[in-house]
Protein backbone atom coordinates (compact mmCIF):
# COMPACT_ATOMS: atom_id res chain seq x y z
CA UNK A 1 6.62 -10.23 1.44
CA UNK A 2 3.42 -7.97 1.85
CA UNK A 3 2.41 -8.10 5.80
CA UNK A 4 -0.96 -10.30 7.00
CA UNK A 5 -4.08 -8.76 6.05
CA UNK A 6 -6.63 -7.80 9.38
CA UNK A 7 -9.76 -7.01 8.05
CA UNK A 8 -12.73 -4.78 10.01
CA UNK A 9 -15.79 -5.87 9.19
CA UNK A 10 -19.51 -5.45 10.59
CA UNK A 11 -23.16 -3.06 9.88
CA UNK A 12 -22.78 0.46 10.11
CA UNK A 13 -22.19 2.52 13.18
CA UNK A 14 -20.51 -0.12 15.56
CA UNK A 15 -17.13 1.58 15.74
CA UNK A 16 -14.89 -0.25 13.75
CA UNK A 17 -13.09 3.12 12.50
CA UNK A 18 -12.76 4.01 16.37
CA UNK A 19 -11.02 1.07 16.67
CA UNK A 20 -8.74 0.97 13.33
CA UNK A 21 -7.25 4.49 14.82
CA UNK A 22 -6.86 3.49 17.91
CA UNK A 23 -4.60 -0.28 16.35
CA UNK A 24 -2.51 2.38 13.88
CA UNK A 25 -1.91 5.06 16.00
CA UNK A 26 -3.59 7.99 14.53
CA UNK A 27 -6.85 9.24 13.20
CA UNK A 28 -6.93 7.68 9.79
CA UNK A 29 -10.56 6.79 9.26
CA UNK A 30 -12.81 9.47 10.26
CA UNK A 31 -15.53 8.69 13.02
CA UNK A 32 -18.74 10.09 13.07
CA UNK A 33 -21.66 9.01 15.01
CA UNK A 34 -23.67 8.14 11.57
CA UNK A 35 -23.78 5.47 9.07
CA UNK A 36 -21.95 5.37 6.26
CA UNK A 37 -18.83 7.54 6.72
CA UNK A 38 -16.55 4.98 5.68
CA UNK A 39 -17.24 4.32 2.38
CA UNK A 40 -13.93 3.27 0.84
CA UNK A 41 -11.46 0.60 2.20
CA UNK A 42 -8.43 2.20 4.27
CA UNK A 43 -5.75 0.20 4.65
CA UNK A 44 -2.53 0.80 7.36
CA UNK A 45 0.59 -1.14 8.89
CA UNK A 46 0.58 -1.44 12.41
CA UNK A 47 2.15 -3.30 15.02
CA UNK A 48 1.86 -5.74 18.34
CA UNK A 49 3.75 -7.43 20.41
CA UNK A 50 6.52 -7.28 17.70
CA UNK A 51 4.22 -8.46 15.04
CA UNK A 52 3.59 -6.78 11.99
CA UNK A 53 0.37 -6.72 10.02
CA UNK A 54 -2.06 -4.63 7.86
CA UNK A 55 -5.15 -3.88 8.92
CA UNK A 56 -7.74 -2.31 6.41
CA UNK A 57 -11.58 -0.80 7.51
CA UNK A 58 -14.04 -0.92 5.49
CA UNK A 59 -17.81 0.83 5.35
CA UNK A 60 -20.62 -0.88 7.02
CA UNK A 61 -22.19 -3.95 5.45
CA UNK A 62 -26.25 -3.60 5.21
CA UNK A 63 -26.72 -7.04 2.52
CA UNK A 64 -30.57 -6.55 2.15
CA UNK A 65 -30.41 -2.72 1.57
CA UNK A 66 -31.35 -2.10 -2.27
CA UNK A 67 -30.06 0.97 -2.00
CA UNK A 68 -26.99 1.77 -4.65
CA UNK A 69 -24.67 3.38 -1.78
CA UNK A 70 -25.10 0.77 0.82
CA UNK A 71 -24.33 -2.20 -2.42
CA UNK A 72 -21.56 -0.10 -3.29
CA UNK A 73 -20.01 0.06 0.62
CA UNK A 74 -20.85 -4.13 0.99
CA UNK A 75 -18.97 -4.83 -2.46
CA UNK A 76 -15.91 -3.08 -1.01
CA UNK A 77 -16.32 -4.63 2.06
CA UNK A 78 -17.05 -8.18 0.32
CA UNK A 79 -13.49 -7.63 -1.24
CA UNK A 80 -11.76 -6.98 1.90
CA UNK A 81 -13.43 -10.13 2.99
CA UNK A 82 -11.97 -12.37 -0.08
CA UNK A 83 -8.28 -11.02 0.32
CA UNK A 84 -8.08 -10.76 4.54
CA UNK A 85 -6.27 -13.52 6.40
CA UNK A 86 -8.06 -12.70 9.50
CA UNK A 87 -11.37 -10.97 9.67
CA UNK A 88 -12.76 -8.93 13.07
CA UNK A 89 -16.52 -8.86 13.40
CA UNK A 90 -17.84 -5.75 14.81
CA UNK A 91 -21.01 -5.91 16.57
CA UNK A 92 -22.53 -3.26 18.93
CA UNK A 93 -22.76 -3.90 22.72
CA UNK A 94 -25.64 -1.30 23.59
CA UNK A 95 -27.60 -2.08 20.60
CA UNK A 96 -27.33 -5.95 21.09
CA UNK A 97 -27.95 -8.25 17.52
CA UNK A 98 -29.58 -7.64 14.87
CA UNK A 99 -30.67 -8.96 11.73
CA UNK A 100 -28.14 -7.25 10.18
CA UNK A 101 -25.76 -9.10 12.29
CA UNK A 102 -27.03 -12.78 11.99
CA UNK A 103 -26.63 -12.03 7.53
CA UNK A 104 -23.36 -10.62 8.31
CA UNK A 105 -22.11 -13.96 10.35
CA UNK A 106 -23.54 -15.80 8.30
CA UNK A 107 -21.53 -14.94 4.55
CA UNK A 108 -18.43 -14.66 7.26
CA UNK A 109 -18.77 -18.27 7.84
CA UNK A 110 -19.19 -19.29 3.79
CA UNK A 111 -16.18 -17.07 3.44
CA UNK A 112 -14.10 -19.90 5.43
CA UNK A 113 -11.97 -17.75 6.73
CA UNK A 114 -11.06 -16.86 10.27
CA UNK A 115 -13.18 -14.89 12.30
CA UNK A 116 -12.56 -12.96 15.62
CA UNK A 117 -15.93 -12.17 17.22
CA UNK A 118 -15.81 -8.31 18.74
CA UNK A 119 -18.54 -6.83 20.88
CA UNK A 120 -17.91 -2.90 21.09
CA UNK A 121 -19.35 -0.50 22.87
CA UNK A 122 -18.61 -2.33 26.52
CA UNK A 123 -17.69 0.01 29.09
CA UNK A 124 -18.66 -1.42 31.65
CA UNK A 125 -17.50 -5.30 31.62
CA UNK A 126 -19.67 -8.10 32.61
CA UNK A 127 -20.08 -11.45 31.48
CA UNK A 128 -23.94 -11.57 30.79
CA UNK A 129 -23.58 -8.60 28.22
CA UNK A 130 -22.15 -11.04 25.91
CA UNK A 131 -24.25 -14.43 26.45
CA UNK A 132 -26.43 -13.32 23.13
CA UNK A 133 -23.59 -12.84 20.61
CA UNK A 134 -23.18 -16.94 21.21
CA UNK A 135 -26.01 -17.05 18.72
CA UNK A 136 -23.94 -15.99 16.19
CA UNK A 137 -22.33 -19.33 16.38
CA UNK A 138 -18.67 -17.71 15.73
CA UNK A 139 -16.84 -18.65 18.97
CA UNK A 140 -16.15 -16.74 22.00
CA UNK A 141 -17.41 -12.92 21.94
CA UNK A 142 -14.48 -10.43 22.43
CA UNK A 143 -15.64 -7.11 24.68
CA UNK A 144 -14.59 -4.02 24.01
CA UNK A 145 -14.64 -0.36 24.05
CA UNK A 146 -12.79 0.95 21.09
CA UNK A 147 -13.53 4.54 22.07
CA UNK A 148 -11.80 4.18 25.94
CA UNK A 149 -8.77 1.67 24.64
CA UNK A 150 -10.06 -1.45 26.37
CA UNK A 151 -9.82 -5.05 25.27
CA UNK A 152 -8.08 -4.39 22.34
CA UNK A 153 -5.01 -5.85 23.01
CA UNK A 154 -6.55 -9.21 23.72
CA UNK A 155 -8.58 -8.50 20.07
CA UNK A 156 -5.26 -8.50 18.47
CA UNK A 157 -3.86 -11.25 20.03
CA UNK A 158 -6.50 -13.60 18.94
CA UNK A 159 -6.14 -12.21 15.59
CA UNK A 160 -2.04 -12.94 15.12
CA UNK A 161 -2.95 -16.43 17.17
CA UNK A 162 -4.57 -17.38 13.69
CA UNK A 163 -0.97 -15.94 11.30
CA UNK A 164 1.03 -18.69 12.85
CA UNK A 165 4.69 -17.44 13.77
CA UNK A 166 5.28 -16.04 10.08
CA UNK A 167 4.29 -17.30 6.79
CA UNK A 168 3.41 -20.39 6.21
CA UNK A 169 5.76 -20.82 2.97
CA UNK A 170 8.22 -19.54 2.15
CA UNK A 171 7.91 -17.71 -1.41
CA UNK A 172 11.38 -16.19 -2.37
CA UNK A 173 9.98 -15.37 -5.79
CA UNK A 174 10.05 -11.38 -6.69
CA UNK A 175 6.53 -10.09 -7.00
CA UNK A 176 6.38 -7.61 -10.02
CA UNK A 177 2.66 -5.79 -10.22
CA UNK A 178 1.99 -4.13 -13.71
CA UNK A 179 0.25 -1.23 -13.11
CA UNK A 180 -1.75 1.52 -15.43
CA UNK A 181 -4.56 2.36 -17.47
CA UNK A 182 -6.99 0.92 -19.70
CA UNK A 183 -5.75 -0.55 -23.09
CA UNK A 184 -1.60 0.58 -22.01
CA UNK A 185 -0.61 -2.49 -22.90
CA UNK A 186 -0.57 -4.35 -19.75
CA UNK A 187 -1.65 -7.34 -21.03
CA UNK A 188 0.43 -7.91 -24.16
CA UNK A 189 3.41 -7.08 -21.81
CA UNK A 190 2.17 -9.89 -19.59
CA UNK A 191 2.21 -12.06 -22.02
CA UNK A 192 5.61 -10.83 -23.82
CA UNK A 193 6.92 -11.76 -20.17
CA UNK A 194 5.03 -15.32 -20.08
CA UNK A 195 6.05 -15.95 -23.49
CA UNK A 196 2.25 -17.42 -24.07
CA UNK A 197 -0.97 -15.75 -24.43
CA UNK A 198 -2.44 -16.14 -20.87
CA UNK A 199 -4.19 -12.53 -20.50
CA UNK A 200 -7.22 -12.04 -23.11
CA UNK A 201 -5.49 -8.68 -25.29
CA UNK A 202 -7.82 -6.84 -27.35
CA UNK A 203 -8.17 -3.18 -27.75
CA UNK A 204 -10.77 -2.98 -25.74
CA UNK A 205 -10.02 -1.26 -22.61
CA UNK A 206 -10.96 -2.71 -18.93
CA UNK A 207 -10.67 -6.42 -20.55
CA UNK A 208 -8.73 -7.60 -17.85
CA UNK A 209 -11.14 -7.55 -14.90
CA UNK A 210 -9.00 -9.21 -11.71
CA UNK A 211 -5.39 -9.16 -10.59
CA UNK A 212 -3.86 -12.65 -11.54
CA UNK A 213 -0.62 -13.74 -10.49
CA UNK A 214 1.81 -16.29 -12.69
CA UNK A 215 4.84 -17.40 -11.97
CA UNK A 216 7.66 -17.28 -14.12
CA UNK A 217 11.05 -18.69 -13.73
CA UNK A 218 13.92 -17.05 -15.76
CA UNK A 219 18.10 -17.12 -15.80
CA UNK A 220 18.06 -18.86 -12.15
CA UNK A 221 15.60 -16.53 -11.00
CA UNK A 222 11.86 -16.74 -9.38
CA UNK A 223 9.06 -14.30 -10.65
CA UNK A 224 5.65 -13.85 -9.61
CA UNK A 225 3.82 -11.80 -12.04
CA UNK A 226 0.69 -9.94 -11.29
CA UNK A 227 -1.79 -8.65 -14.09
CA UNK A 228 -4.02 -5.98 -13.14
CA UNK A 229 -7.14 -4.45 -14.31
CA UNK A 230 -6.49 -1.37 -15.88
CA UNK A 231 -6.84 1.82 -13.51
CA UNK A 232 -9.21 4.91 -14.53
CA UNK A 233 -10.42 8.17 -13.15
CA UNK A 234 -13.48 7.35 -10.92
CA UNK A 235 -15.50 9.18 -13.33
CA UNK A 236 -14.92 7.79 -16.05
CA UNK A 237 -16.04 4.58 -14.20
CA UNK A 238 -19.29 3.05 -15.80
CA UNK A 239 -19.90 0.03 -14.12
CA UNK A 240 -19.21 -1.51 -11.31
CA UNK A 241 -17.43 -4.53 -11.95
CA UNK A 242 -14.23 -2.04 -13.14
CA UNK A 243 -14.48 -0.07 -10.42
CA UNK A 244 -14.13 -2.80 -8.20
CA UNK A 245 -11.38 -4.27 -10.39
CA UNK A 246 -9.19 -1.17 -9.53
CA UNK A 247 -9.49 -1.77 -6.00
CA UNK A 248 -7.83 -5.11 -6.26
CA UNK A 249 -5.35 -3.37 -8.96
CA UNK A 250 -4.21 -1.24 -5.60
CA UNK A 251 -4.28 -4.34 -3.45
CA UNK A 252 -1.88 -5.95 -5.97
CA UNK A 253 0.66 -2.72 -5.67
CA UNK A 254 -0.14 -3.12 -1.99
CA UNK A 255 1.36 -6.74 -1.93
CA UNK A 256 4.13 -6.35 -5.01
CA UNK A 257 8.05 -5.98 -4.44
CA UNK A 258 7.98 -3.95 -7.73
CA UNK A 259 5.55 -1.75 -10.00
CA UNK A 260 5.62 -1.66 -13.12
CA UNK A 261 3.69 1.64 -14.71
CA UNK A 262 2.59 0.74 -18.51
CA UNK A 263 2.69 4.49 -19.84
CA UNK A 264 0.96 4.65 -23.66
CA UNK A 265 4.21 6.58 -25.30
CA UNK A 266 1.88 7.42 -27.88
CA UNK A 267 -0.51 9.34 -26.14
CA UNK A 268 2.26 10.42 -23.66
CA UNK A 269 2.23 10.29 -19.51
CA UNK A 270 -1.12 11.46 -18.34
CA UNK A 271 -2.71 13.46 -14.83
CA UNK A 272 -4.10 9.59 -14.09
CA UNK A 273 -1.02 7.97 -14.96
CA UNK A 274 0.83 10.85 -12.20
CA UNK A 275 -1.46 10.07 -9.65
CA UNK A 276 -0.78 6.14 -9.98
CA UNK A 277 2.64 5.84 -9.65
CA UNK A 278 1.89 8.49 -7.16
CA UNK A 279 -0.03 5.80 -4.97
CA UNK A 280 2.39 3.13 -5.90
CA UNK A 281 5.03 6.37 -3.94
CA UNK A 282 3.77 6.41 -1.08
CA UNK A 283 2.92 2.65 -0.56
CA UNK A 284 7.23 2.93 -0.86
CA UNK A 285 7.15 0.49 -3.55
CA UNK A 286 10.34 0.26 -6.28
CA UNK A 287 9.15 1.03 -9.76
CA UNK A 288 9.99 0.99 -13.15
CA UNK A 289 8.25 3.13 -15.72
CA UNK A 290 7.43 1.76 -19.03
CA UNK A 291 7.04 3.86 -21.94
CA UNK A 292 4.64 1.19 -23.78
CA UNK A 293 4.11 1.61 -27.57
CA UNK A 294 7.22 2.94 -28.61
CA UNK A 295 6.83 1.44 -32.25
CA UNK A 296 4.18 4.02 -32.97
CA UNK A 297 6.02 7.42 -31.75
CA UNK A 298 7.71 9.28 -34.65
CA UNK A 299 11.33 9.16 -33.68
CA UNK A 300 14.74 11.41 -33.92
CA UNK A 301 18.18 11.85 -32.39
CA UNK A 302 16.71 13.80 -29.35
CA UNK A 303 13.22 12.09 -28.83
CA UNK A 304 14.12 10.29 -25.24
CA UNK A 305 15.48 13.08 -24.27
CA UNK A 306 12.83 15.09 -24.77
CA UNK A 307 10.12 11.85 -22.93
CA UNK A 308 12.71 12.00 -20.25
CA UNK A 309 12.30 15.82 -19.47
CA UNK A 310 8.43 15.51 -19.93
CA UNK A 311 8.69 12.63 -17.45
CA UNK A 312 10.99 14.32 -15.10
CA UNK A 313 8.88 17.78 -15.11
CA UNK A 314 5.77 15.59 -14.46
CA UNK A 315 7.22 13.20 -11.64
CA UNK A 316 8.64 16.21 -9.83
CA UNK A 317 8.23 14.16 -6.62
CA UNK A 318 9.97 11.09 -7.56
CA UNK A 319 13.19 12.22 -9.25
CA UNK A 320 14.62 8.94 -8.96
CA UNK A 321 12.59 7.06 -11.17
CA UNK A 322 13.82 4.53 -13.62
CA UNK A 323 12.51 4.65 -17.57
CA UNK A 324 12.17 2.03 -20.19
CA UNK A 325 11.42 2.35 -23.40
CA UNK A 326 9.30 -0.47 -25.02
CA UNK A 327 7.06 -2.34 -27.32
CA UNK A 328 5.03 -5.10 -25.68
CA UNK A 329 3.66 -6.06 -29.00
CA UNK A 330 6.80 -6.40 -30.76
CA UNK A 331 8.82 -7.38 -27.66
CA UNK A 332 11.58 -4.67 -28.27
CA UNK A 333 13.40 -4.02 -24.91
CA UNK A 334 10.46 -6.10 -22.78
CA UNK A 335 13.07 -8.39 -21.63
CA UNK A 336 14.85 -5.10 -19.74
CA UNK A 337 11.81 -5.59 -17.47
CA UNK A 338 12.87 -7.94 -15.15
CA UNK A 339 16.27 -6.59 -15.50
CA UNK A 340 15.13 -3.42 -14.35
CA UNK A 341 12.95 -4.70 -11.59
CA UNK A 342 15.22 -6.82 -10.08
CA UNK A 343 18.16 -3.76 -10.01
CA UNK A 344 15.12 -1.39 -8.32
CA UNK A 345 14.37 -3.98 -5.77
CA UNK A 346 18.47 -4.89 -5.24
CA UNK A 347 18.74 -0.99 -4.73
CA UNK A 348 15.45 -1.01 -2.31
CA UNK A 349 17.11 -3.33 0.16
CA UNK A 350 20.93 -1.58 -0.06
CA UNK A 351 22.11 -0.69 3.69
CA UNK A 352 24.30 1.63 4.59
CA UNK A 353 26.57 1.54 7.50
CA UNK A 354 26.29 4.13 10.15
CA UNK A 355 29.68 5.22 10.33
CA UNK A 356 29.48 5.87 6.42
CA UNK A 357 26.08 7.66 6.64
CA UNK A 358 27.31 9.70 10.01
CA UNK A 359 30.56 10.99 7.66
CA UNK A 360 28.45 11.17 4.61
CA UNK A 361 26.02 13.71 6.69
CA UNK A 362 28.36 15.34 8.59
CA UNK A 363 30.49 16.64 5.48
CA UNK A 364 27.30 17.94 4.08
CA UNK A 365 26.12 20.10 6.74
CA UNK A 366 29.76 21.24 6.68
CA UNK A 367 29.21 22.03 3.66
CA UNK A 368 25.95 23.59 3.45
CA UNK A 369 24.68 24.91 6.53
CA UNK A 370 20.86 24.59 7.65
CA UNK A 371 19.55 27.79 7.59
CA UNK A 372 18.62 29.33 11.14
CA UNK A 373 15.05 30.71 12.29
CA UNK A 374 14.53 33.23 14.55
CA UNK A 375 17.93 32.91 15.74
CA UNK A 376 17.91 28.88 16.30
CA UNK A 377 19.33 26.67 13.62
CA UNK A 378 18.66 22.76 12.78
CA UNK A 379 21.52 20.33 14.69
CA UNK A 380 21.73 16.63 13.47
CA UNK A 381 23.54 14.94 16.27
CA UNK A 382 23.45 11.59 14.04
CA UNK A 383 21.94 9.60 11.59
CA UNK A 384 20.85 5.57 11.18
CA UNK A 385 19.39 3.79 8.76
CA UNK A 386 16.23 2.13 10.61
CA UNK A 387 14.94 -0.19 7.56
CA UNK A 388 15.00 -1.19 4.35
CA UNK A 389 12.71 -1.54 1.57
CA UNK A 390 11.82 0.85 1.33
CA UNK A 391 15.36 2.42 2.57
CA UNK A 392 14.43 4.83 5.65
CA UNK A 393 17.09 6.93 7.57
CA UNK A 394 16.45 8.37 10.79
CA UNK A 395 17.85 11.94 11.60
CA UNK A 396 18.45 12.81 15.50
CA UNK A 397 18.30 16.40 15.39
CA UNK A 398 17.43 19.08 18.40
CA UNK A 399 14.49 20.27 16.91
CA UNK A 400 12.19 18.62 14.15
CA UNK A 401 10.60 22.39 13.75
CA UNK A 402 13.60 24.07 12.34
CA UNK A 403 14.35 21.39 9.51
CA UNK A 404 13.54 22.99 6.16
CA UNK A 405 11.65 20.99 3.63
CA UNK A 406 14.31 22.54 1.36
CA UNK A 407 17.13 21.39 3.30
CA UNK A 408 15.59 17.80 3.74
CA UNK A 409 15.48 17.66 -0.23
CA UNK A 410 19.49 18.25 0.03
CA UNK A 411 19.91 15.50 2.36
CA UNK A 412 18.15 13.13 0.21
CA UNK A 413 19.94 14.23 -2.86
CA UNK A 414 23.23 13.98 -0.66
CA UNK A 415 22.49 10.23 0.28
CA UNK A 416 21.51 9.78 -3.35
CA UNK A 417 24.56 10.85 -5.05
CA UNK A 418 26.63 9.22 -3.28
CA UNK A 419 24.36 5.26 -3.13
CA UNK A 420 22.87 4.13 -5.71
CA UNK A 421 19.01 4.09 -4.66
CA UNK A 422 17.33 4.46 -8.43
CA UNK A 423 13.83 3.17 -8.65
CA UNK A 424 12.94 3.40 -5.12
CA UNK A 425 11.71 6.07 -2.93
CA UNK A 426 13.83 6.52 0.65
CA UNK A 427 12.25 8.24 3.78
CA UNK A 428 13.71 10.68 6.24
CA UNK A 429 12.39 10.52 9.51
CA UNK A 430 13.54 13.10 12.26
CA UNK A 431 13.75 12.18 16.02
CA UNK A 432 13.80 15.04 18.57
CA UNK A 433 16.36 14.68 20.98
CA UNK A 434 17.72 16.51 23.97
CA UNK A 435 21.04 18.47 22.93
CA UNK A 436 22.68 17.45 25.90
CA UNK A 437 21.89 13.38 24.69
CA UNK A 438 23.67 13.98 21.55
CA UNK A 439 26.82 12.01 20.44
C-alpha cells in the first residue's frame, strides 16, 4: 500500500522547498532565493509522530503567466494537485497576499480536496500577521518559518488529522504497474491480462495518455492492474500532454507493489529502457522484465541465453532481476505474468530471523575477511533485518568508513545465495556503533 500523498503547493519563492528538506531530513530540493528553481515534482517518504507519508514539492504556480516555463511548472504542479490526499498552501508572511495567491486558493478549493493553509516566512510570531490570509477563505492560517524549524510540527499534524488513522479501505489486491516505452506492447499485454480490449492498441506510440487501473480477479487472487503511458527520453518529447503522461507513469511505479518493464525483444533492451527500471530500483519496487515481441525475434538453441547475458551486462546494478519471455499479441507465456509478480512480491516481503542472519554473516566474514585501511579493519558486531518490502538489513559495525563498496556487494550476494530474494532489490544500511556496545 503506497504511503498518503502531502503535496506543497503555492507561487514562487515562498519556501516550500525550505520546508520539504526540513519534513525529509535532508537537502533534497534545492533552495535558492529566486523563482523557479523547482521545476520538476520531487517526491520523498518521511515520517511524524509514527506516521508515515509522502510528501512531494513542486515549482511555483503563476496561472496567468503566458509564459511556456511558468505553464510548464503549474501543469506539474496541477498534477500533484489531482493525485495528493492532502495539499499545504504556501503563502509568504513578509510579502503578505497577492493576486497570485487569491487564483491559487481559489483552483485549491475546485480541486475539493483538503487544504492546510501555511503562512511562511514568520519569525517573529504574532497573531495580527495572519488576520489577512482569512481572506483566502481556507480555514485557519498556519505560521511558520521553514528556514528556523518553527511551526512545522503543528503543519504536519493538521495534515495527518485529515489521513484518518490508516486507510480508509482496505485493498488487499496486488498492484502490478506496466512500465516502458512507446508502442512496447503495454497495452496489448493489458489487455492479454484483462482478457478484453479495454486499452486503445494501435501502433502508434504514446496512445495511451493516463495511468488507468483495472481490477482483475484470477485463481483466488486480487489484481489491480495499472496501464501507463508509455515513457520516452525528454527529448524526444513533442508535446506536452506525453510529457505529462510520463509523470503520472512514475506516480503509478511510485504507488505499485510490482513493475512490470515491457522490453521490445525485437529491437532489444535500450539506454531508456536501463534508466526505467533504473527508477523503478531505487523507488525499491519488485520487478519483472518482459521481453515483449518474442514472435518476431529469429530464434535458435542459444538465443535466451544470449538476451539473458545482454540483459545481465546491461542491468549490472540489479543482478537479481527476473526475465520473461513473451508475446502480448499472441498471448504466449503472458499468463507467467502474474505468476511472476506475485513470486517477486512473496520474495519482497520474506523475513529473516536474526539468529539466522547473525550466523549467516558471521560465517562469511570468517570466511572472507574485510580488508583493513590504514591499519583499521571493518567489525560487524551484528546484523537485523529492519523492514521489508523492500527487504532492508541493518549492519552494526565500528566504523561505516572502512566498509568497502566491494565487500558490501559480497554481503548482499551472501544473503542472496543463501534466501531467495529474486525480483526485488534489498538494502544494506550500516549503523556506527561504539566497539565497546557490541554484542
Amino acid at each position: 500500500m503506497a504511503n498518503p500523498l502531502i503535496a506543497i503547493v503555492g507561487r514562487p519563492n515562498v519556501g516550500k522547498s525550505t520546508f520539504f528538506n526540513k519534513v525529509v531530513g535532508r537537502k533534497v530540493s534545492i533552495t535558492e532565493d529566486r523563482p523557479g528553481v523547482t521545476r520538476d515534482r520531487l517526491y520523498a517518504d518521511a515520517e511524524w509522530q509514527g506516521r508515515k507519508f509522502t510528501v512531494v514539492d513542486t515549482g511555483g504556480i503563476e496561472l496567468k503567466s503566458q509564459d511556456n516555463m511558468w505553464q510548464h511548472i503549474a501543469r506539474q504542479a496541477e498534477i500533484a494537485i489531482e493525485t495528493a490526499d492532502v495539499i499545504l498552501f504556501f503563502t509568504d508572511g513578509k510579502e503578505g497576499l497577492t493576486s497570485s495567491d487569491y487564483d491559487v486558493a481559489e483552483k485549491l478549493r475546485r480541486s475539493k480536496k483538503p487544504v492546510v493553509l501555511v503562512v511562511n516566512k514568520i519569525d517573529d510570531y504574532s497573531q495580527e500577521k495572519l488576520f489577512d490570509f482569512y481572506a483566502l477563505g481556507l480555514g485557519e492560517p498556519f505560521a511558520v518559518s521553514a528556514e528556523h524549524s518553527q511551526g512545522i510540527g503543528d503543519v504536519l499534524d493538521e495534515a495527518l488529522s485529515y489521513l484518518g488513522e490508516g486507510e480508509n479501505t482496505e485493498d488487499d489486491s496486488l498492484k502490478i504497474a506496466i512500465v516502458g516505452k512507446p508502442n512496447a506492447g503495454k497495452s496489448s499485454l493489458v489487455n492479454r491480462l484483462l482478457g478484453s480490449e479495454r486499452s486503445i492498441v494501435t501502433s502508434v506510440a504514446g496512445t495511451t495518455r493516463d495511468a488507468v487501473d483495472t481490477r482483475l480477479e484470477k485463481n483466488g487472487r486480487s489484481y489491480t492492474i495499472i496501464d501507463t503511458a508509455g515513457i520516452r527520453r525528454k527529448r524526444s518529447v513533442e508535446d506536452d500532454v506525453e510529457y505529462y503522461s510520463v509523470l503520472r507513469a512514475f506516480d503509478a511505479v511510485r504507488r505499485a507493489d510490482v513493475c512490470v518493464l515491457v522490453v521490445d525483444a525485437s529491437e532489444g533492451i535500450t539506454e531508456q529502457d536501463t534508466k526505467i527500471i533504473g527508477y523503478v530500483h531505487e523507488q525499491g519496487k519488485p520487478s519483472v522484465i518482459a521481453m515483449n515481441k518474442w514472435d518476431l525475434v529469429e530464434k535458435d538453441t542459444n538465443t535466451i541465453n544470449r538476451f539473458e547475458e545482454k540483459l545481465s551486462e546491461d542491468l549490472k546494478f540489479m543482478s537479481y532481476f527476473k526475465s520473461v519471455y513473451i508475446s502480448a499479441k499472441t498471448g504466449q507465456r503472458a499468463e507467467k505474468i502474474l505468476e511472476i509478480a506475485d513470486m517477486v512480491y512473496a520474495n519482497s516481503t520474506r523475513r529473516v530471523s536474526i539468529g539466522e542472519l547473525n550466523d549467516l554473516i558471521m560465517d562469511a566474514v570468517r570466511v572472507n575477511e574485510p580488508p583493513s585501511y590504514n591499519g583499521r579493519r571493518l567489525r560487524i558486531f551484528y546484523t537485523t533485518q529492519a523492514n521489508a518490502v523492500p527487504p532492508t538489513f541493518v549492519f552494526f559495525v565500528n566504523d561505516e568508513t572502512l566498509m568497502h563498496f566491494s565487500y558490501e556487494r559480497y554481503l548482499e550476494n551472501v544473503i542472496r545465495k543463501a534466501y531467495d530474494f529474486t525480483g526485488t532489490p534489498i538494502r544494506l544500511v550500516l549503523r556506527q556503533k561504539k566497539e565497546e556496545e557490541g554484542v
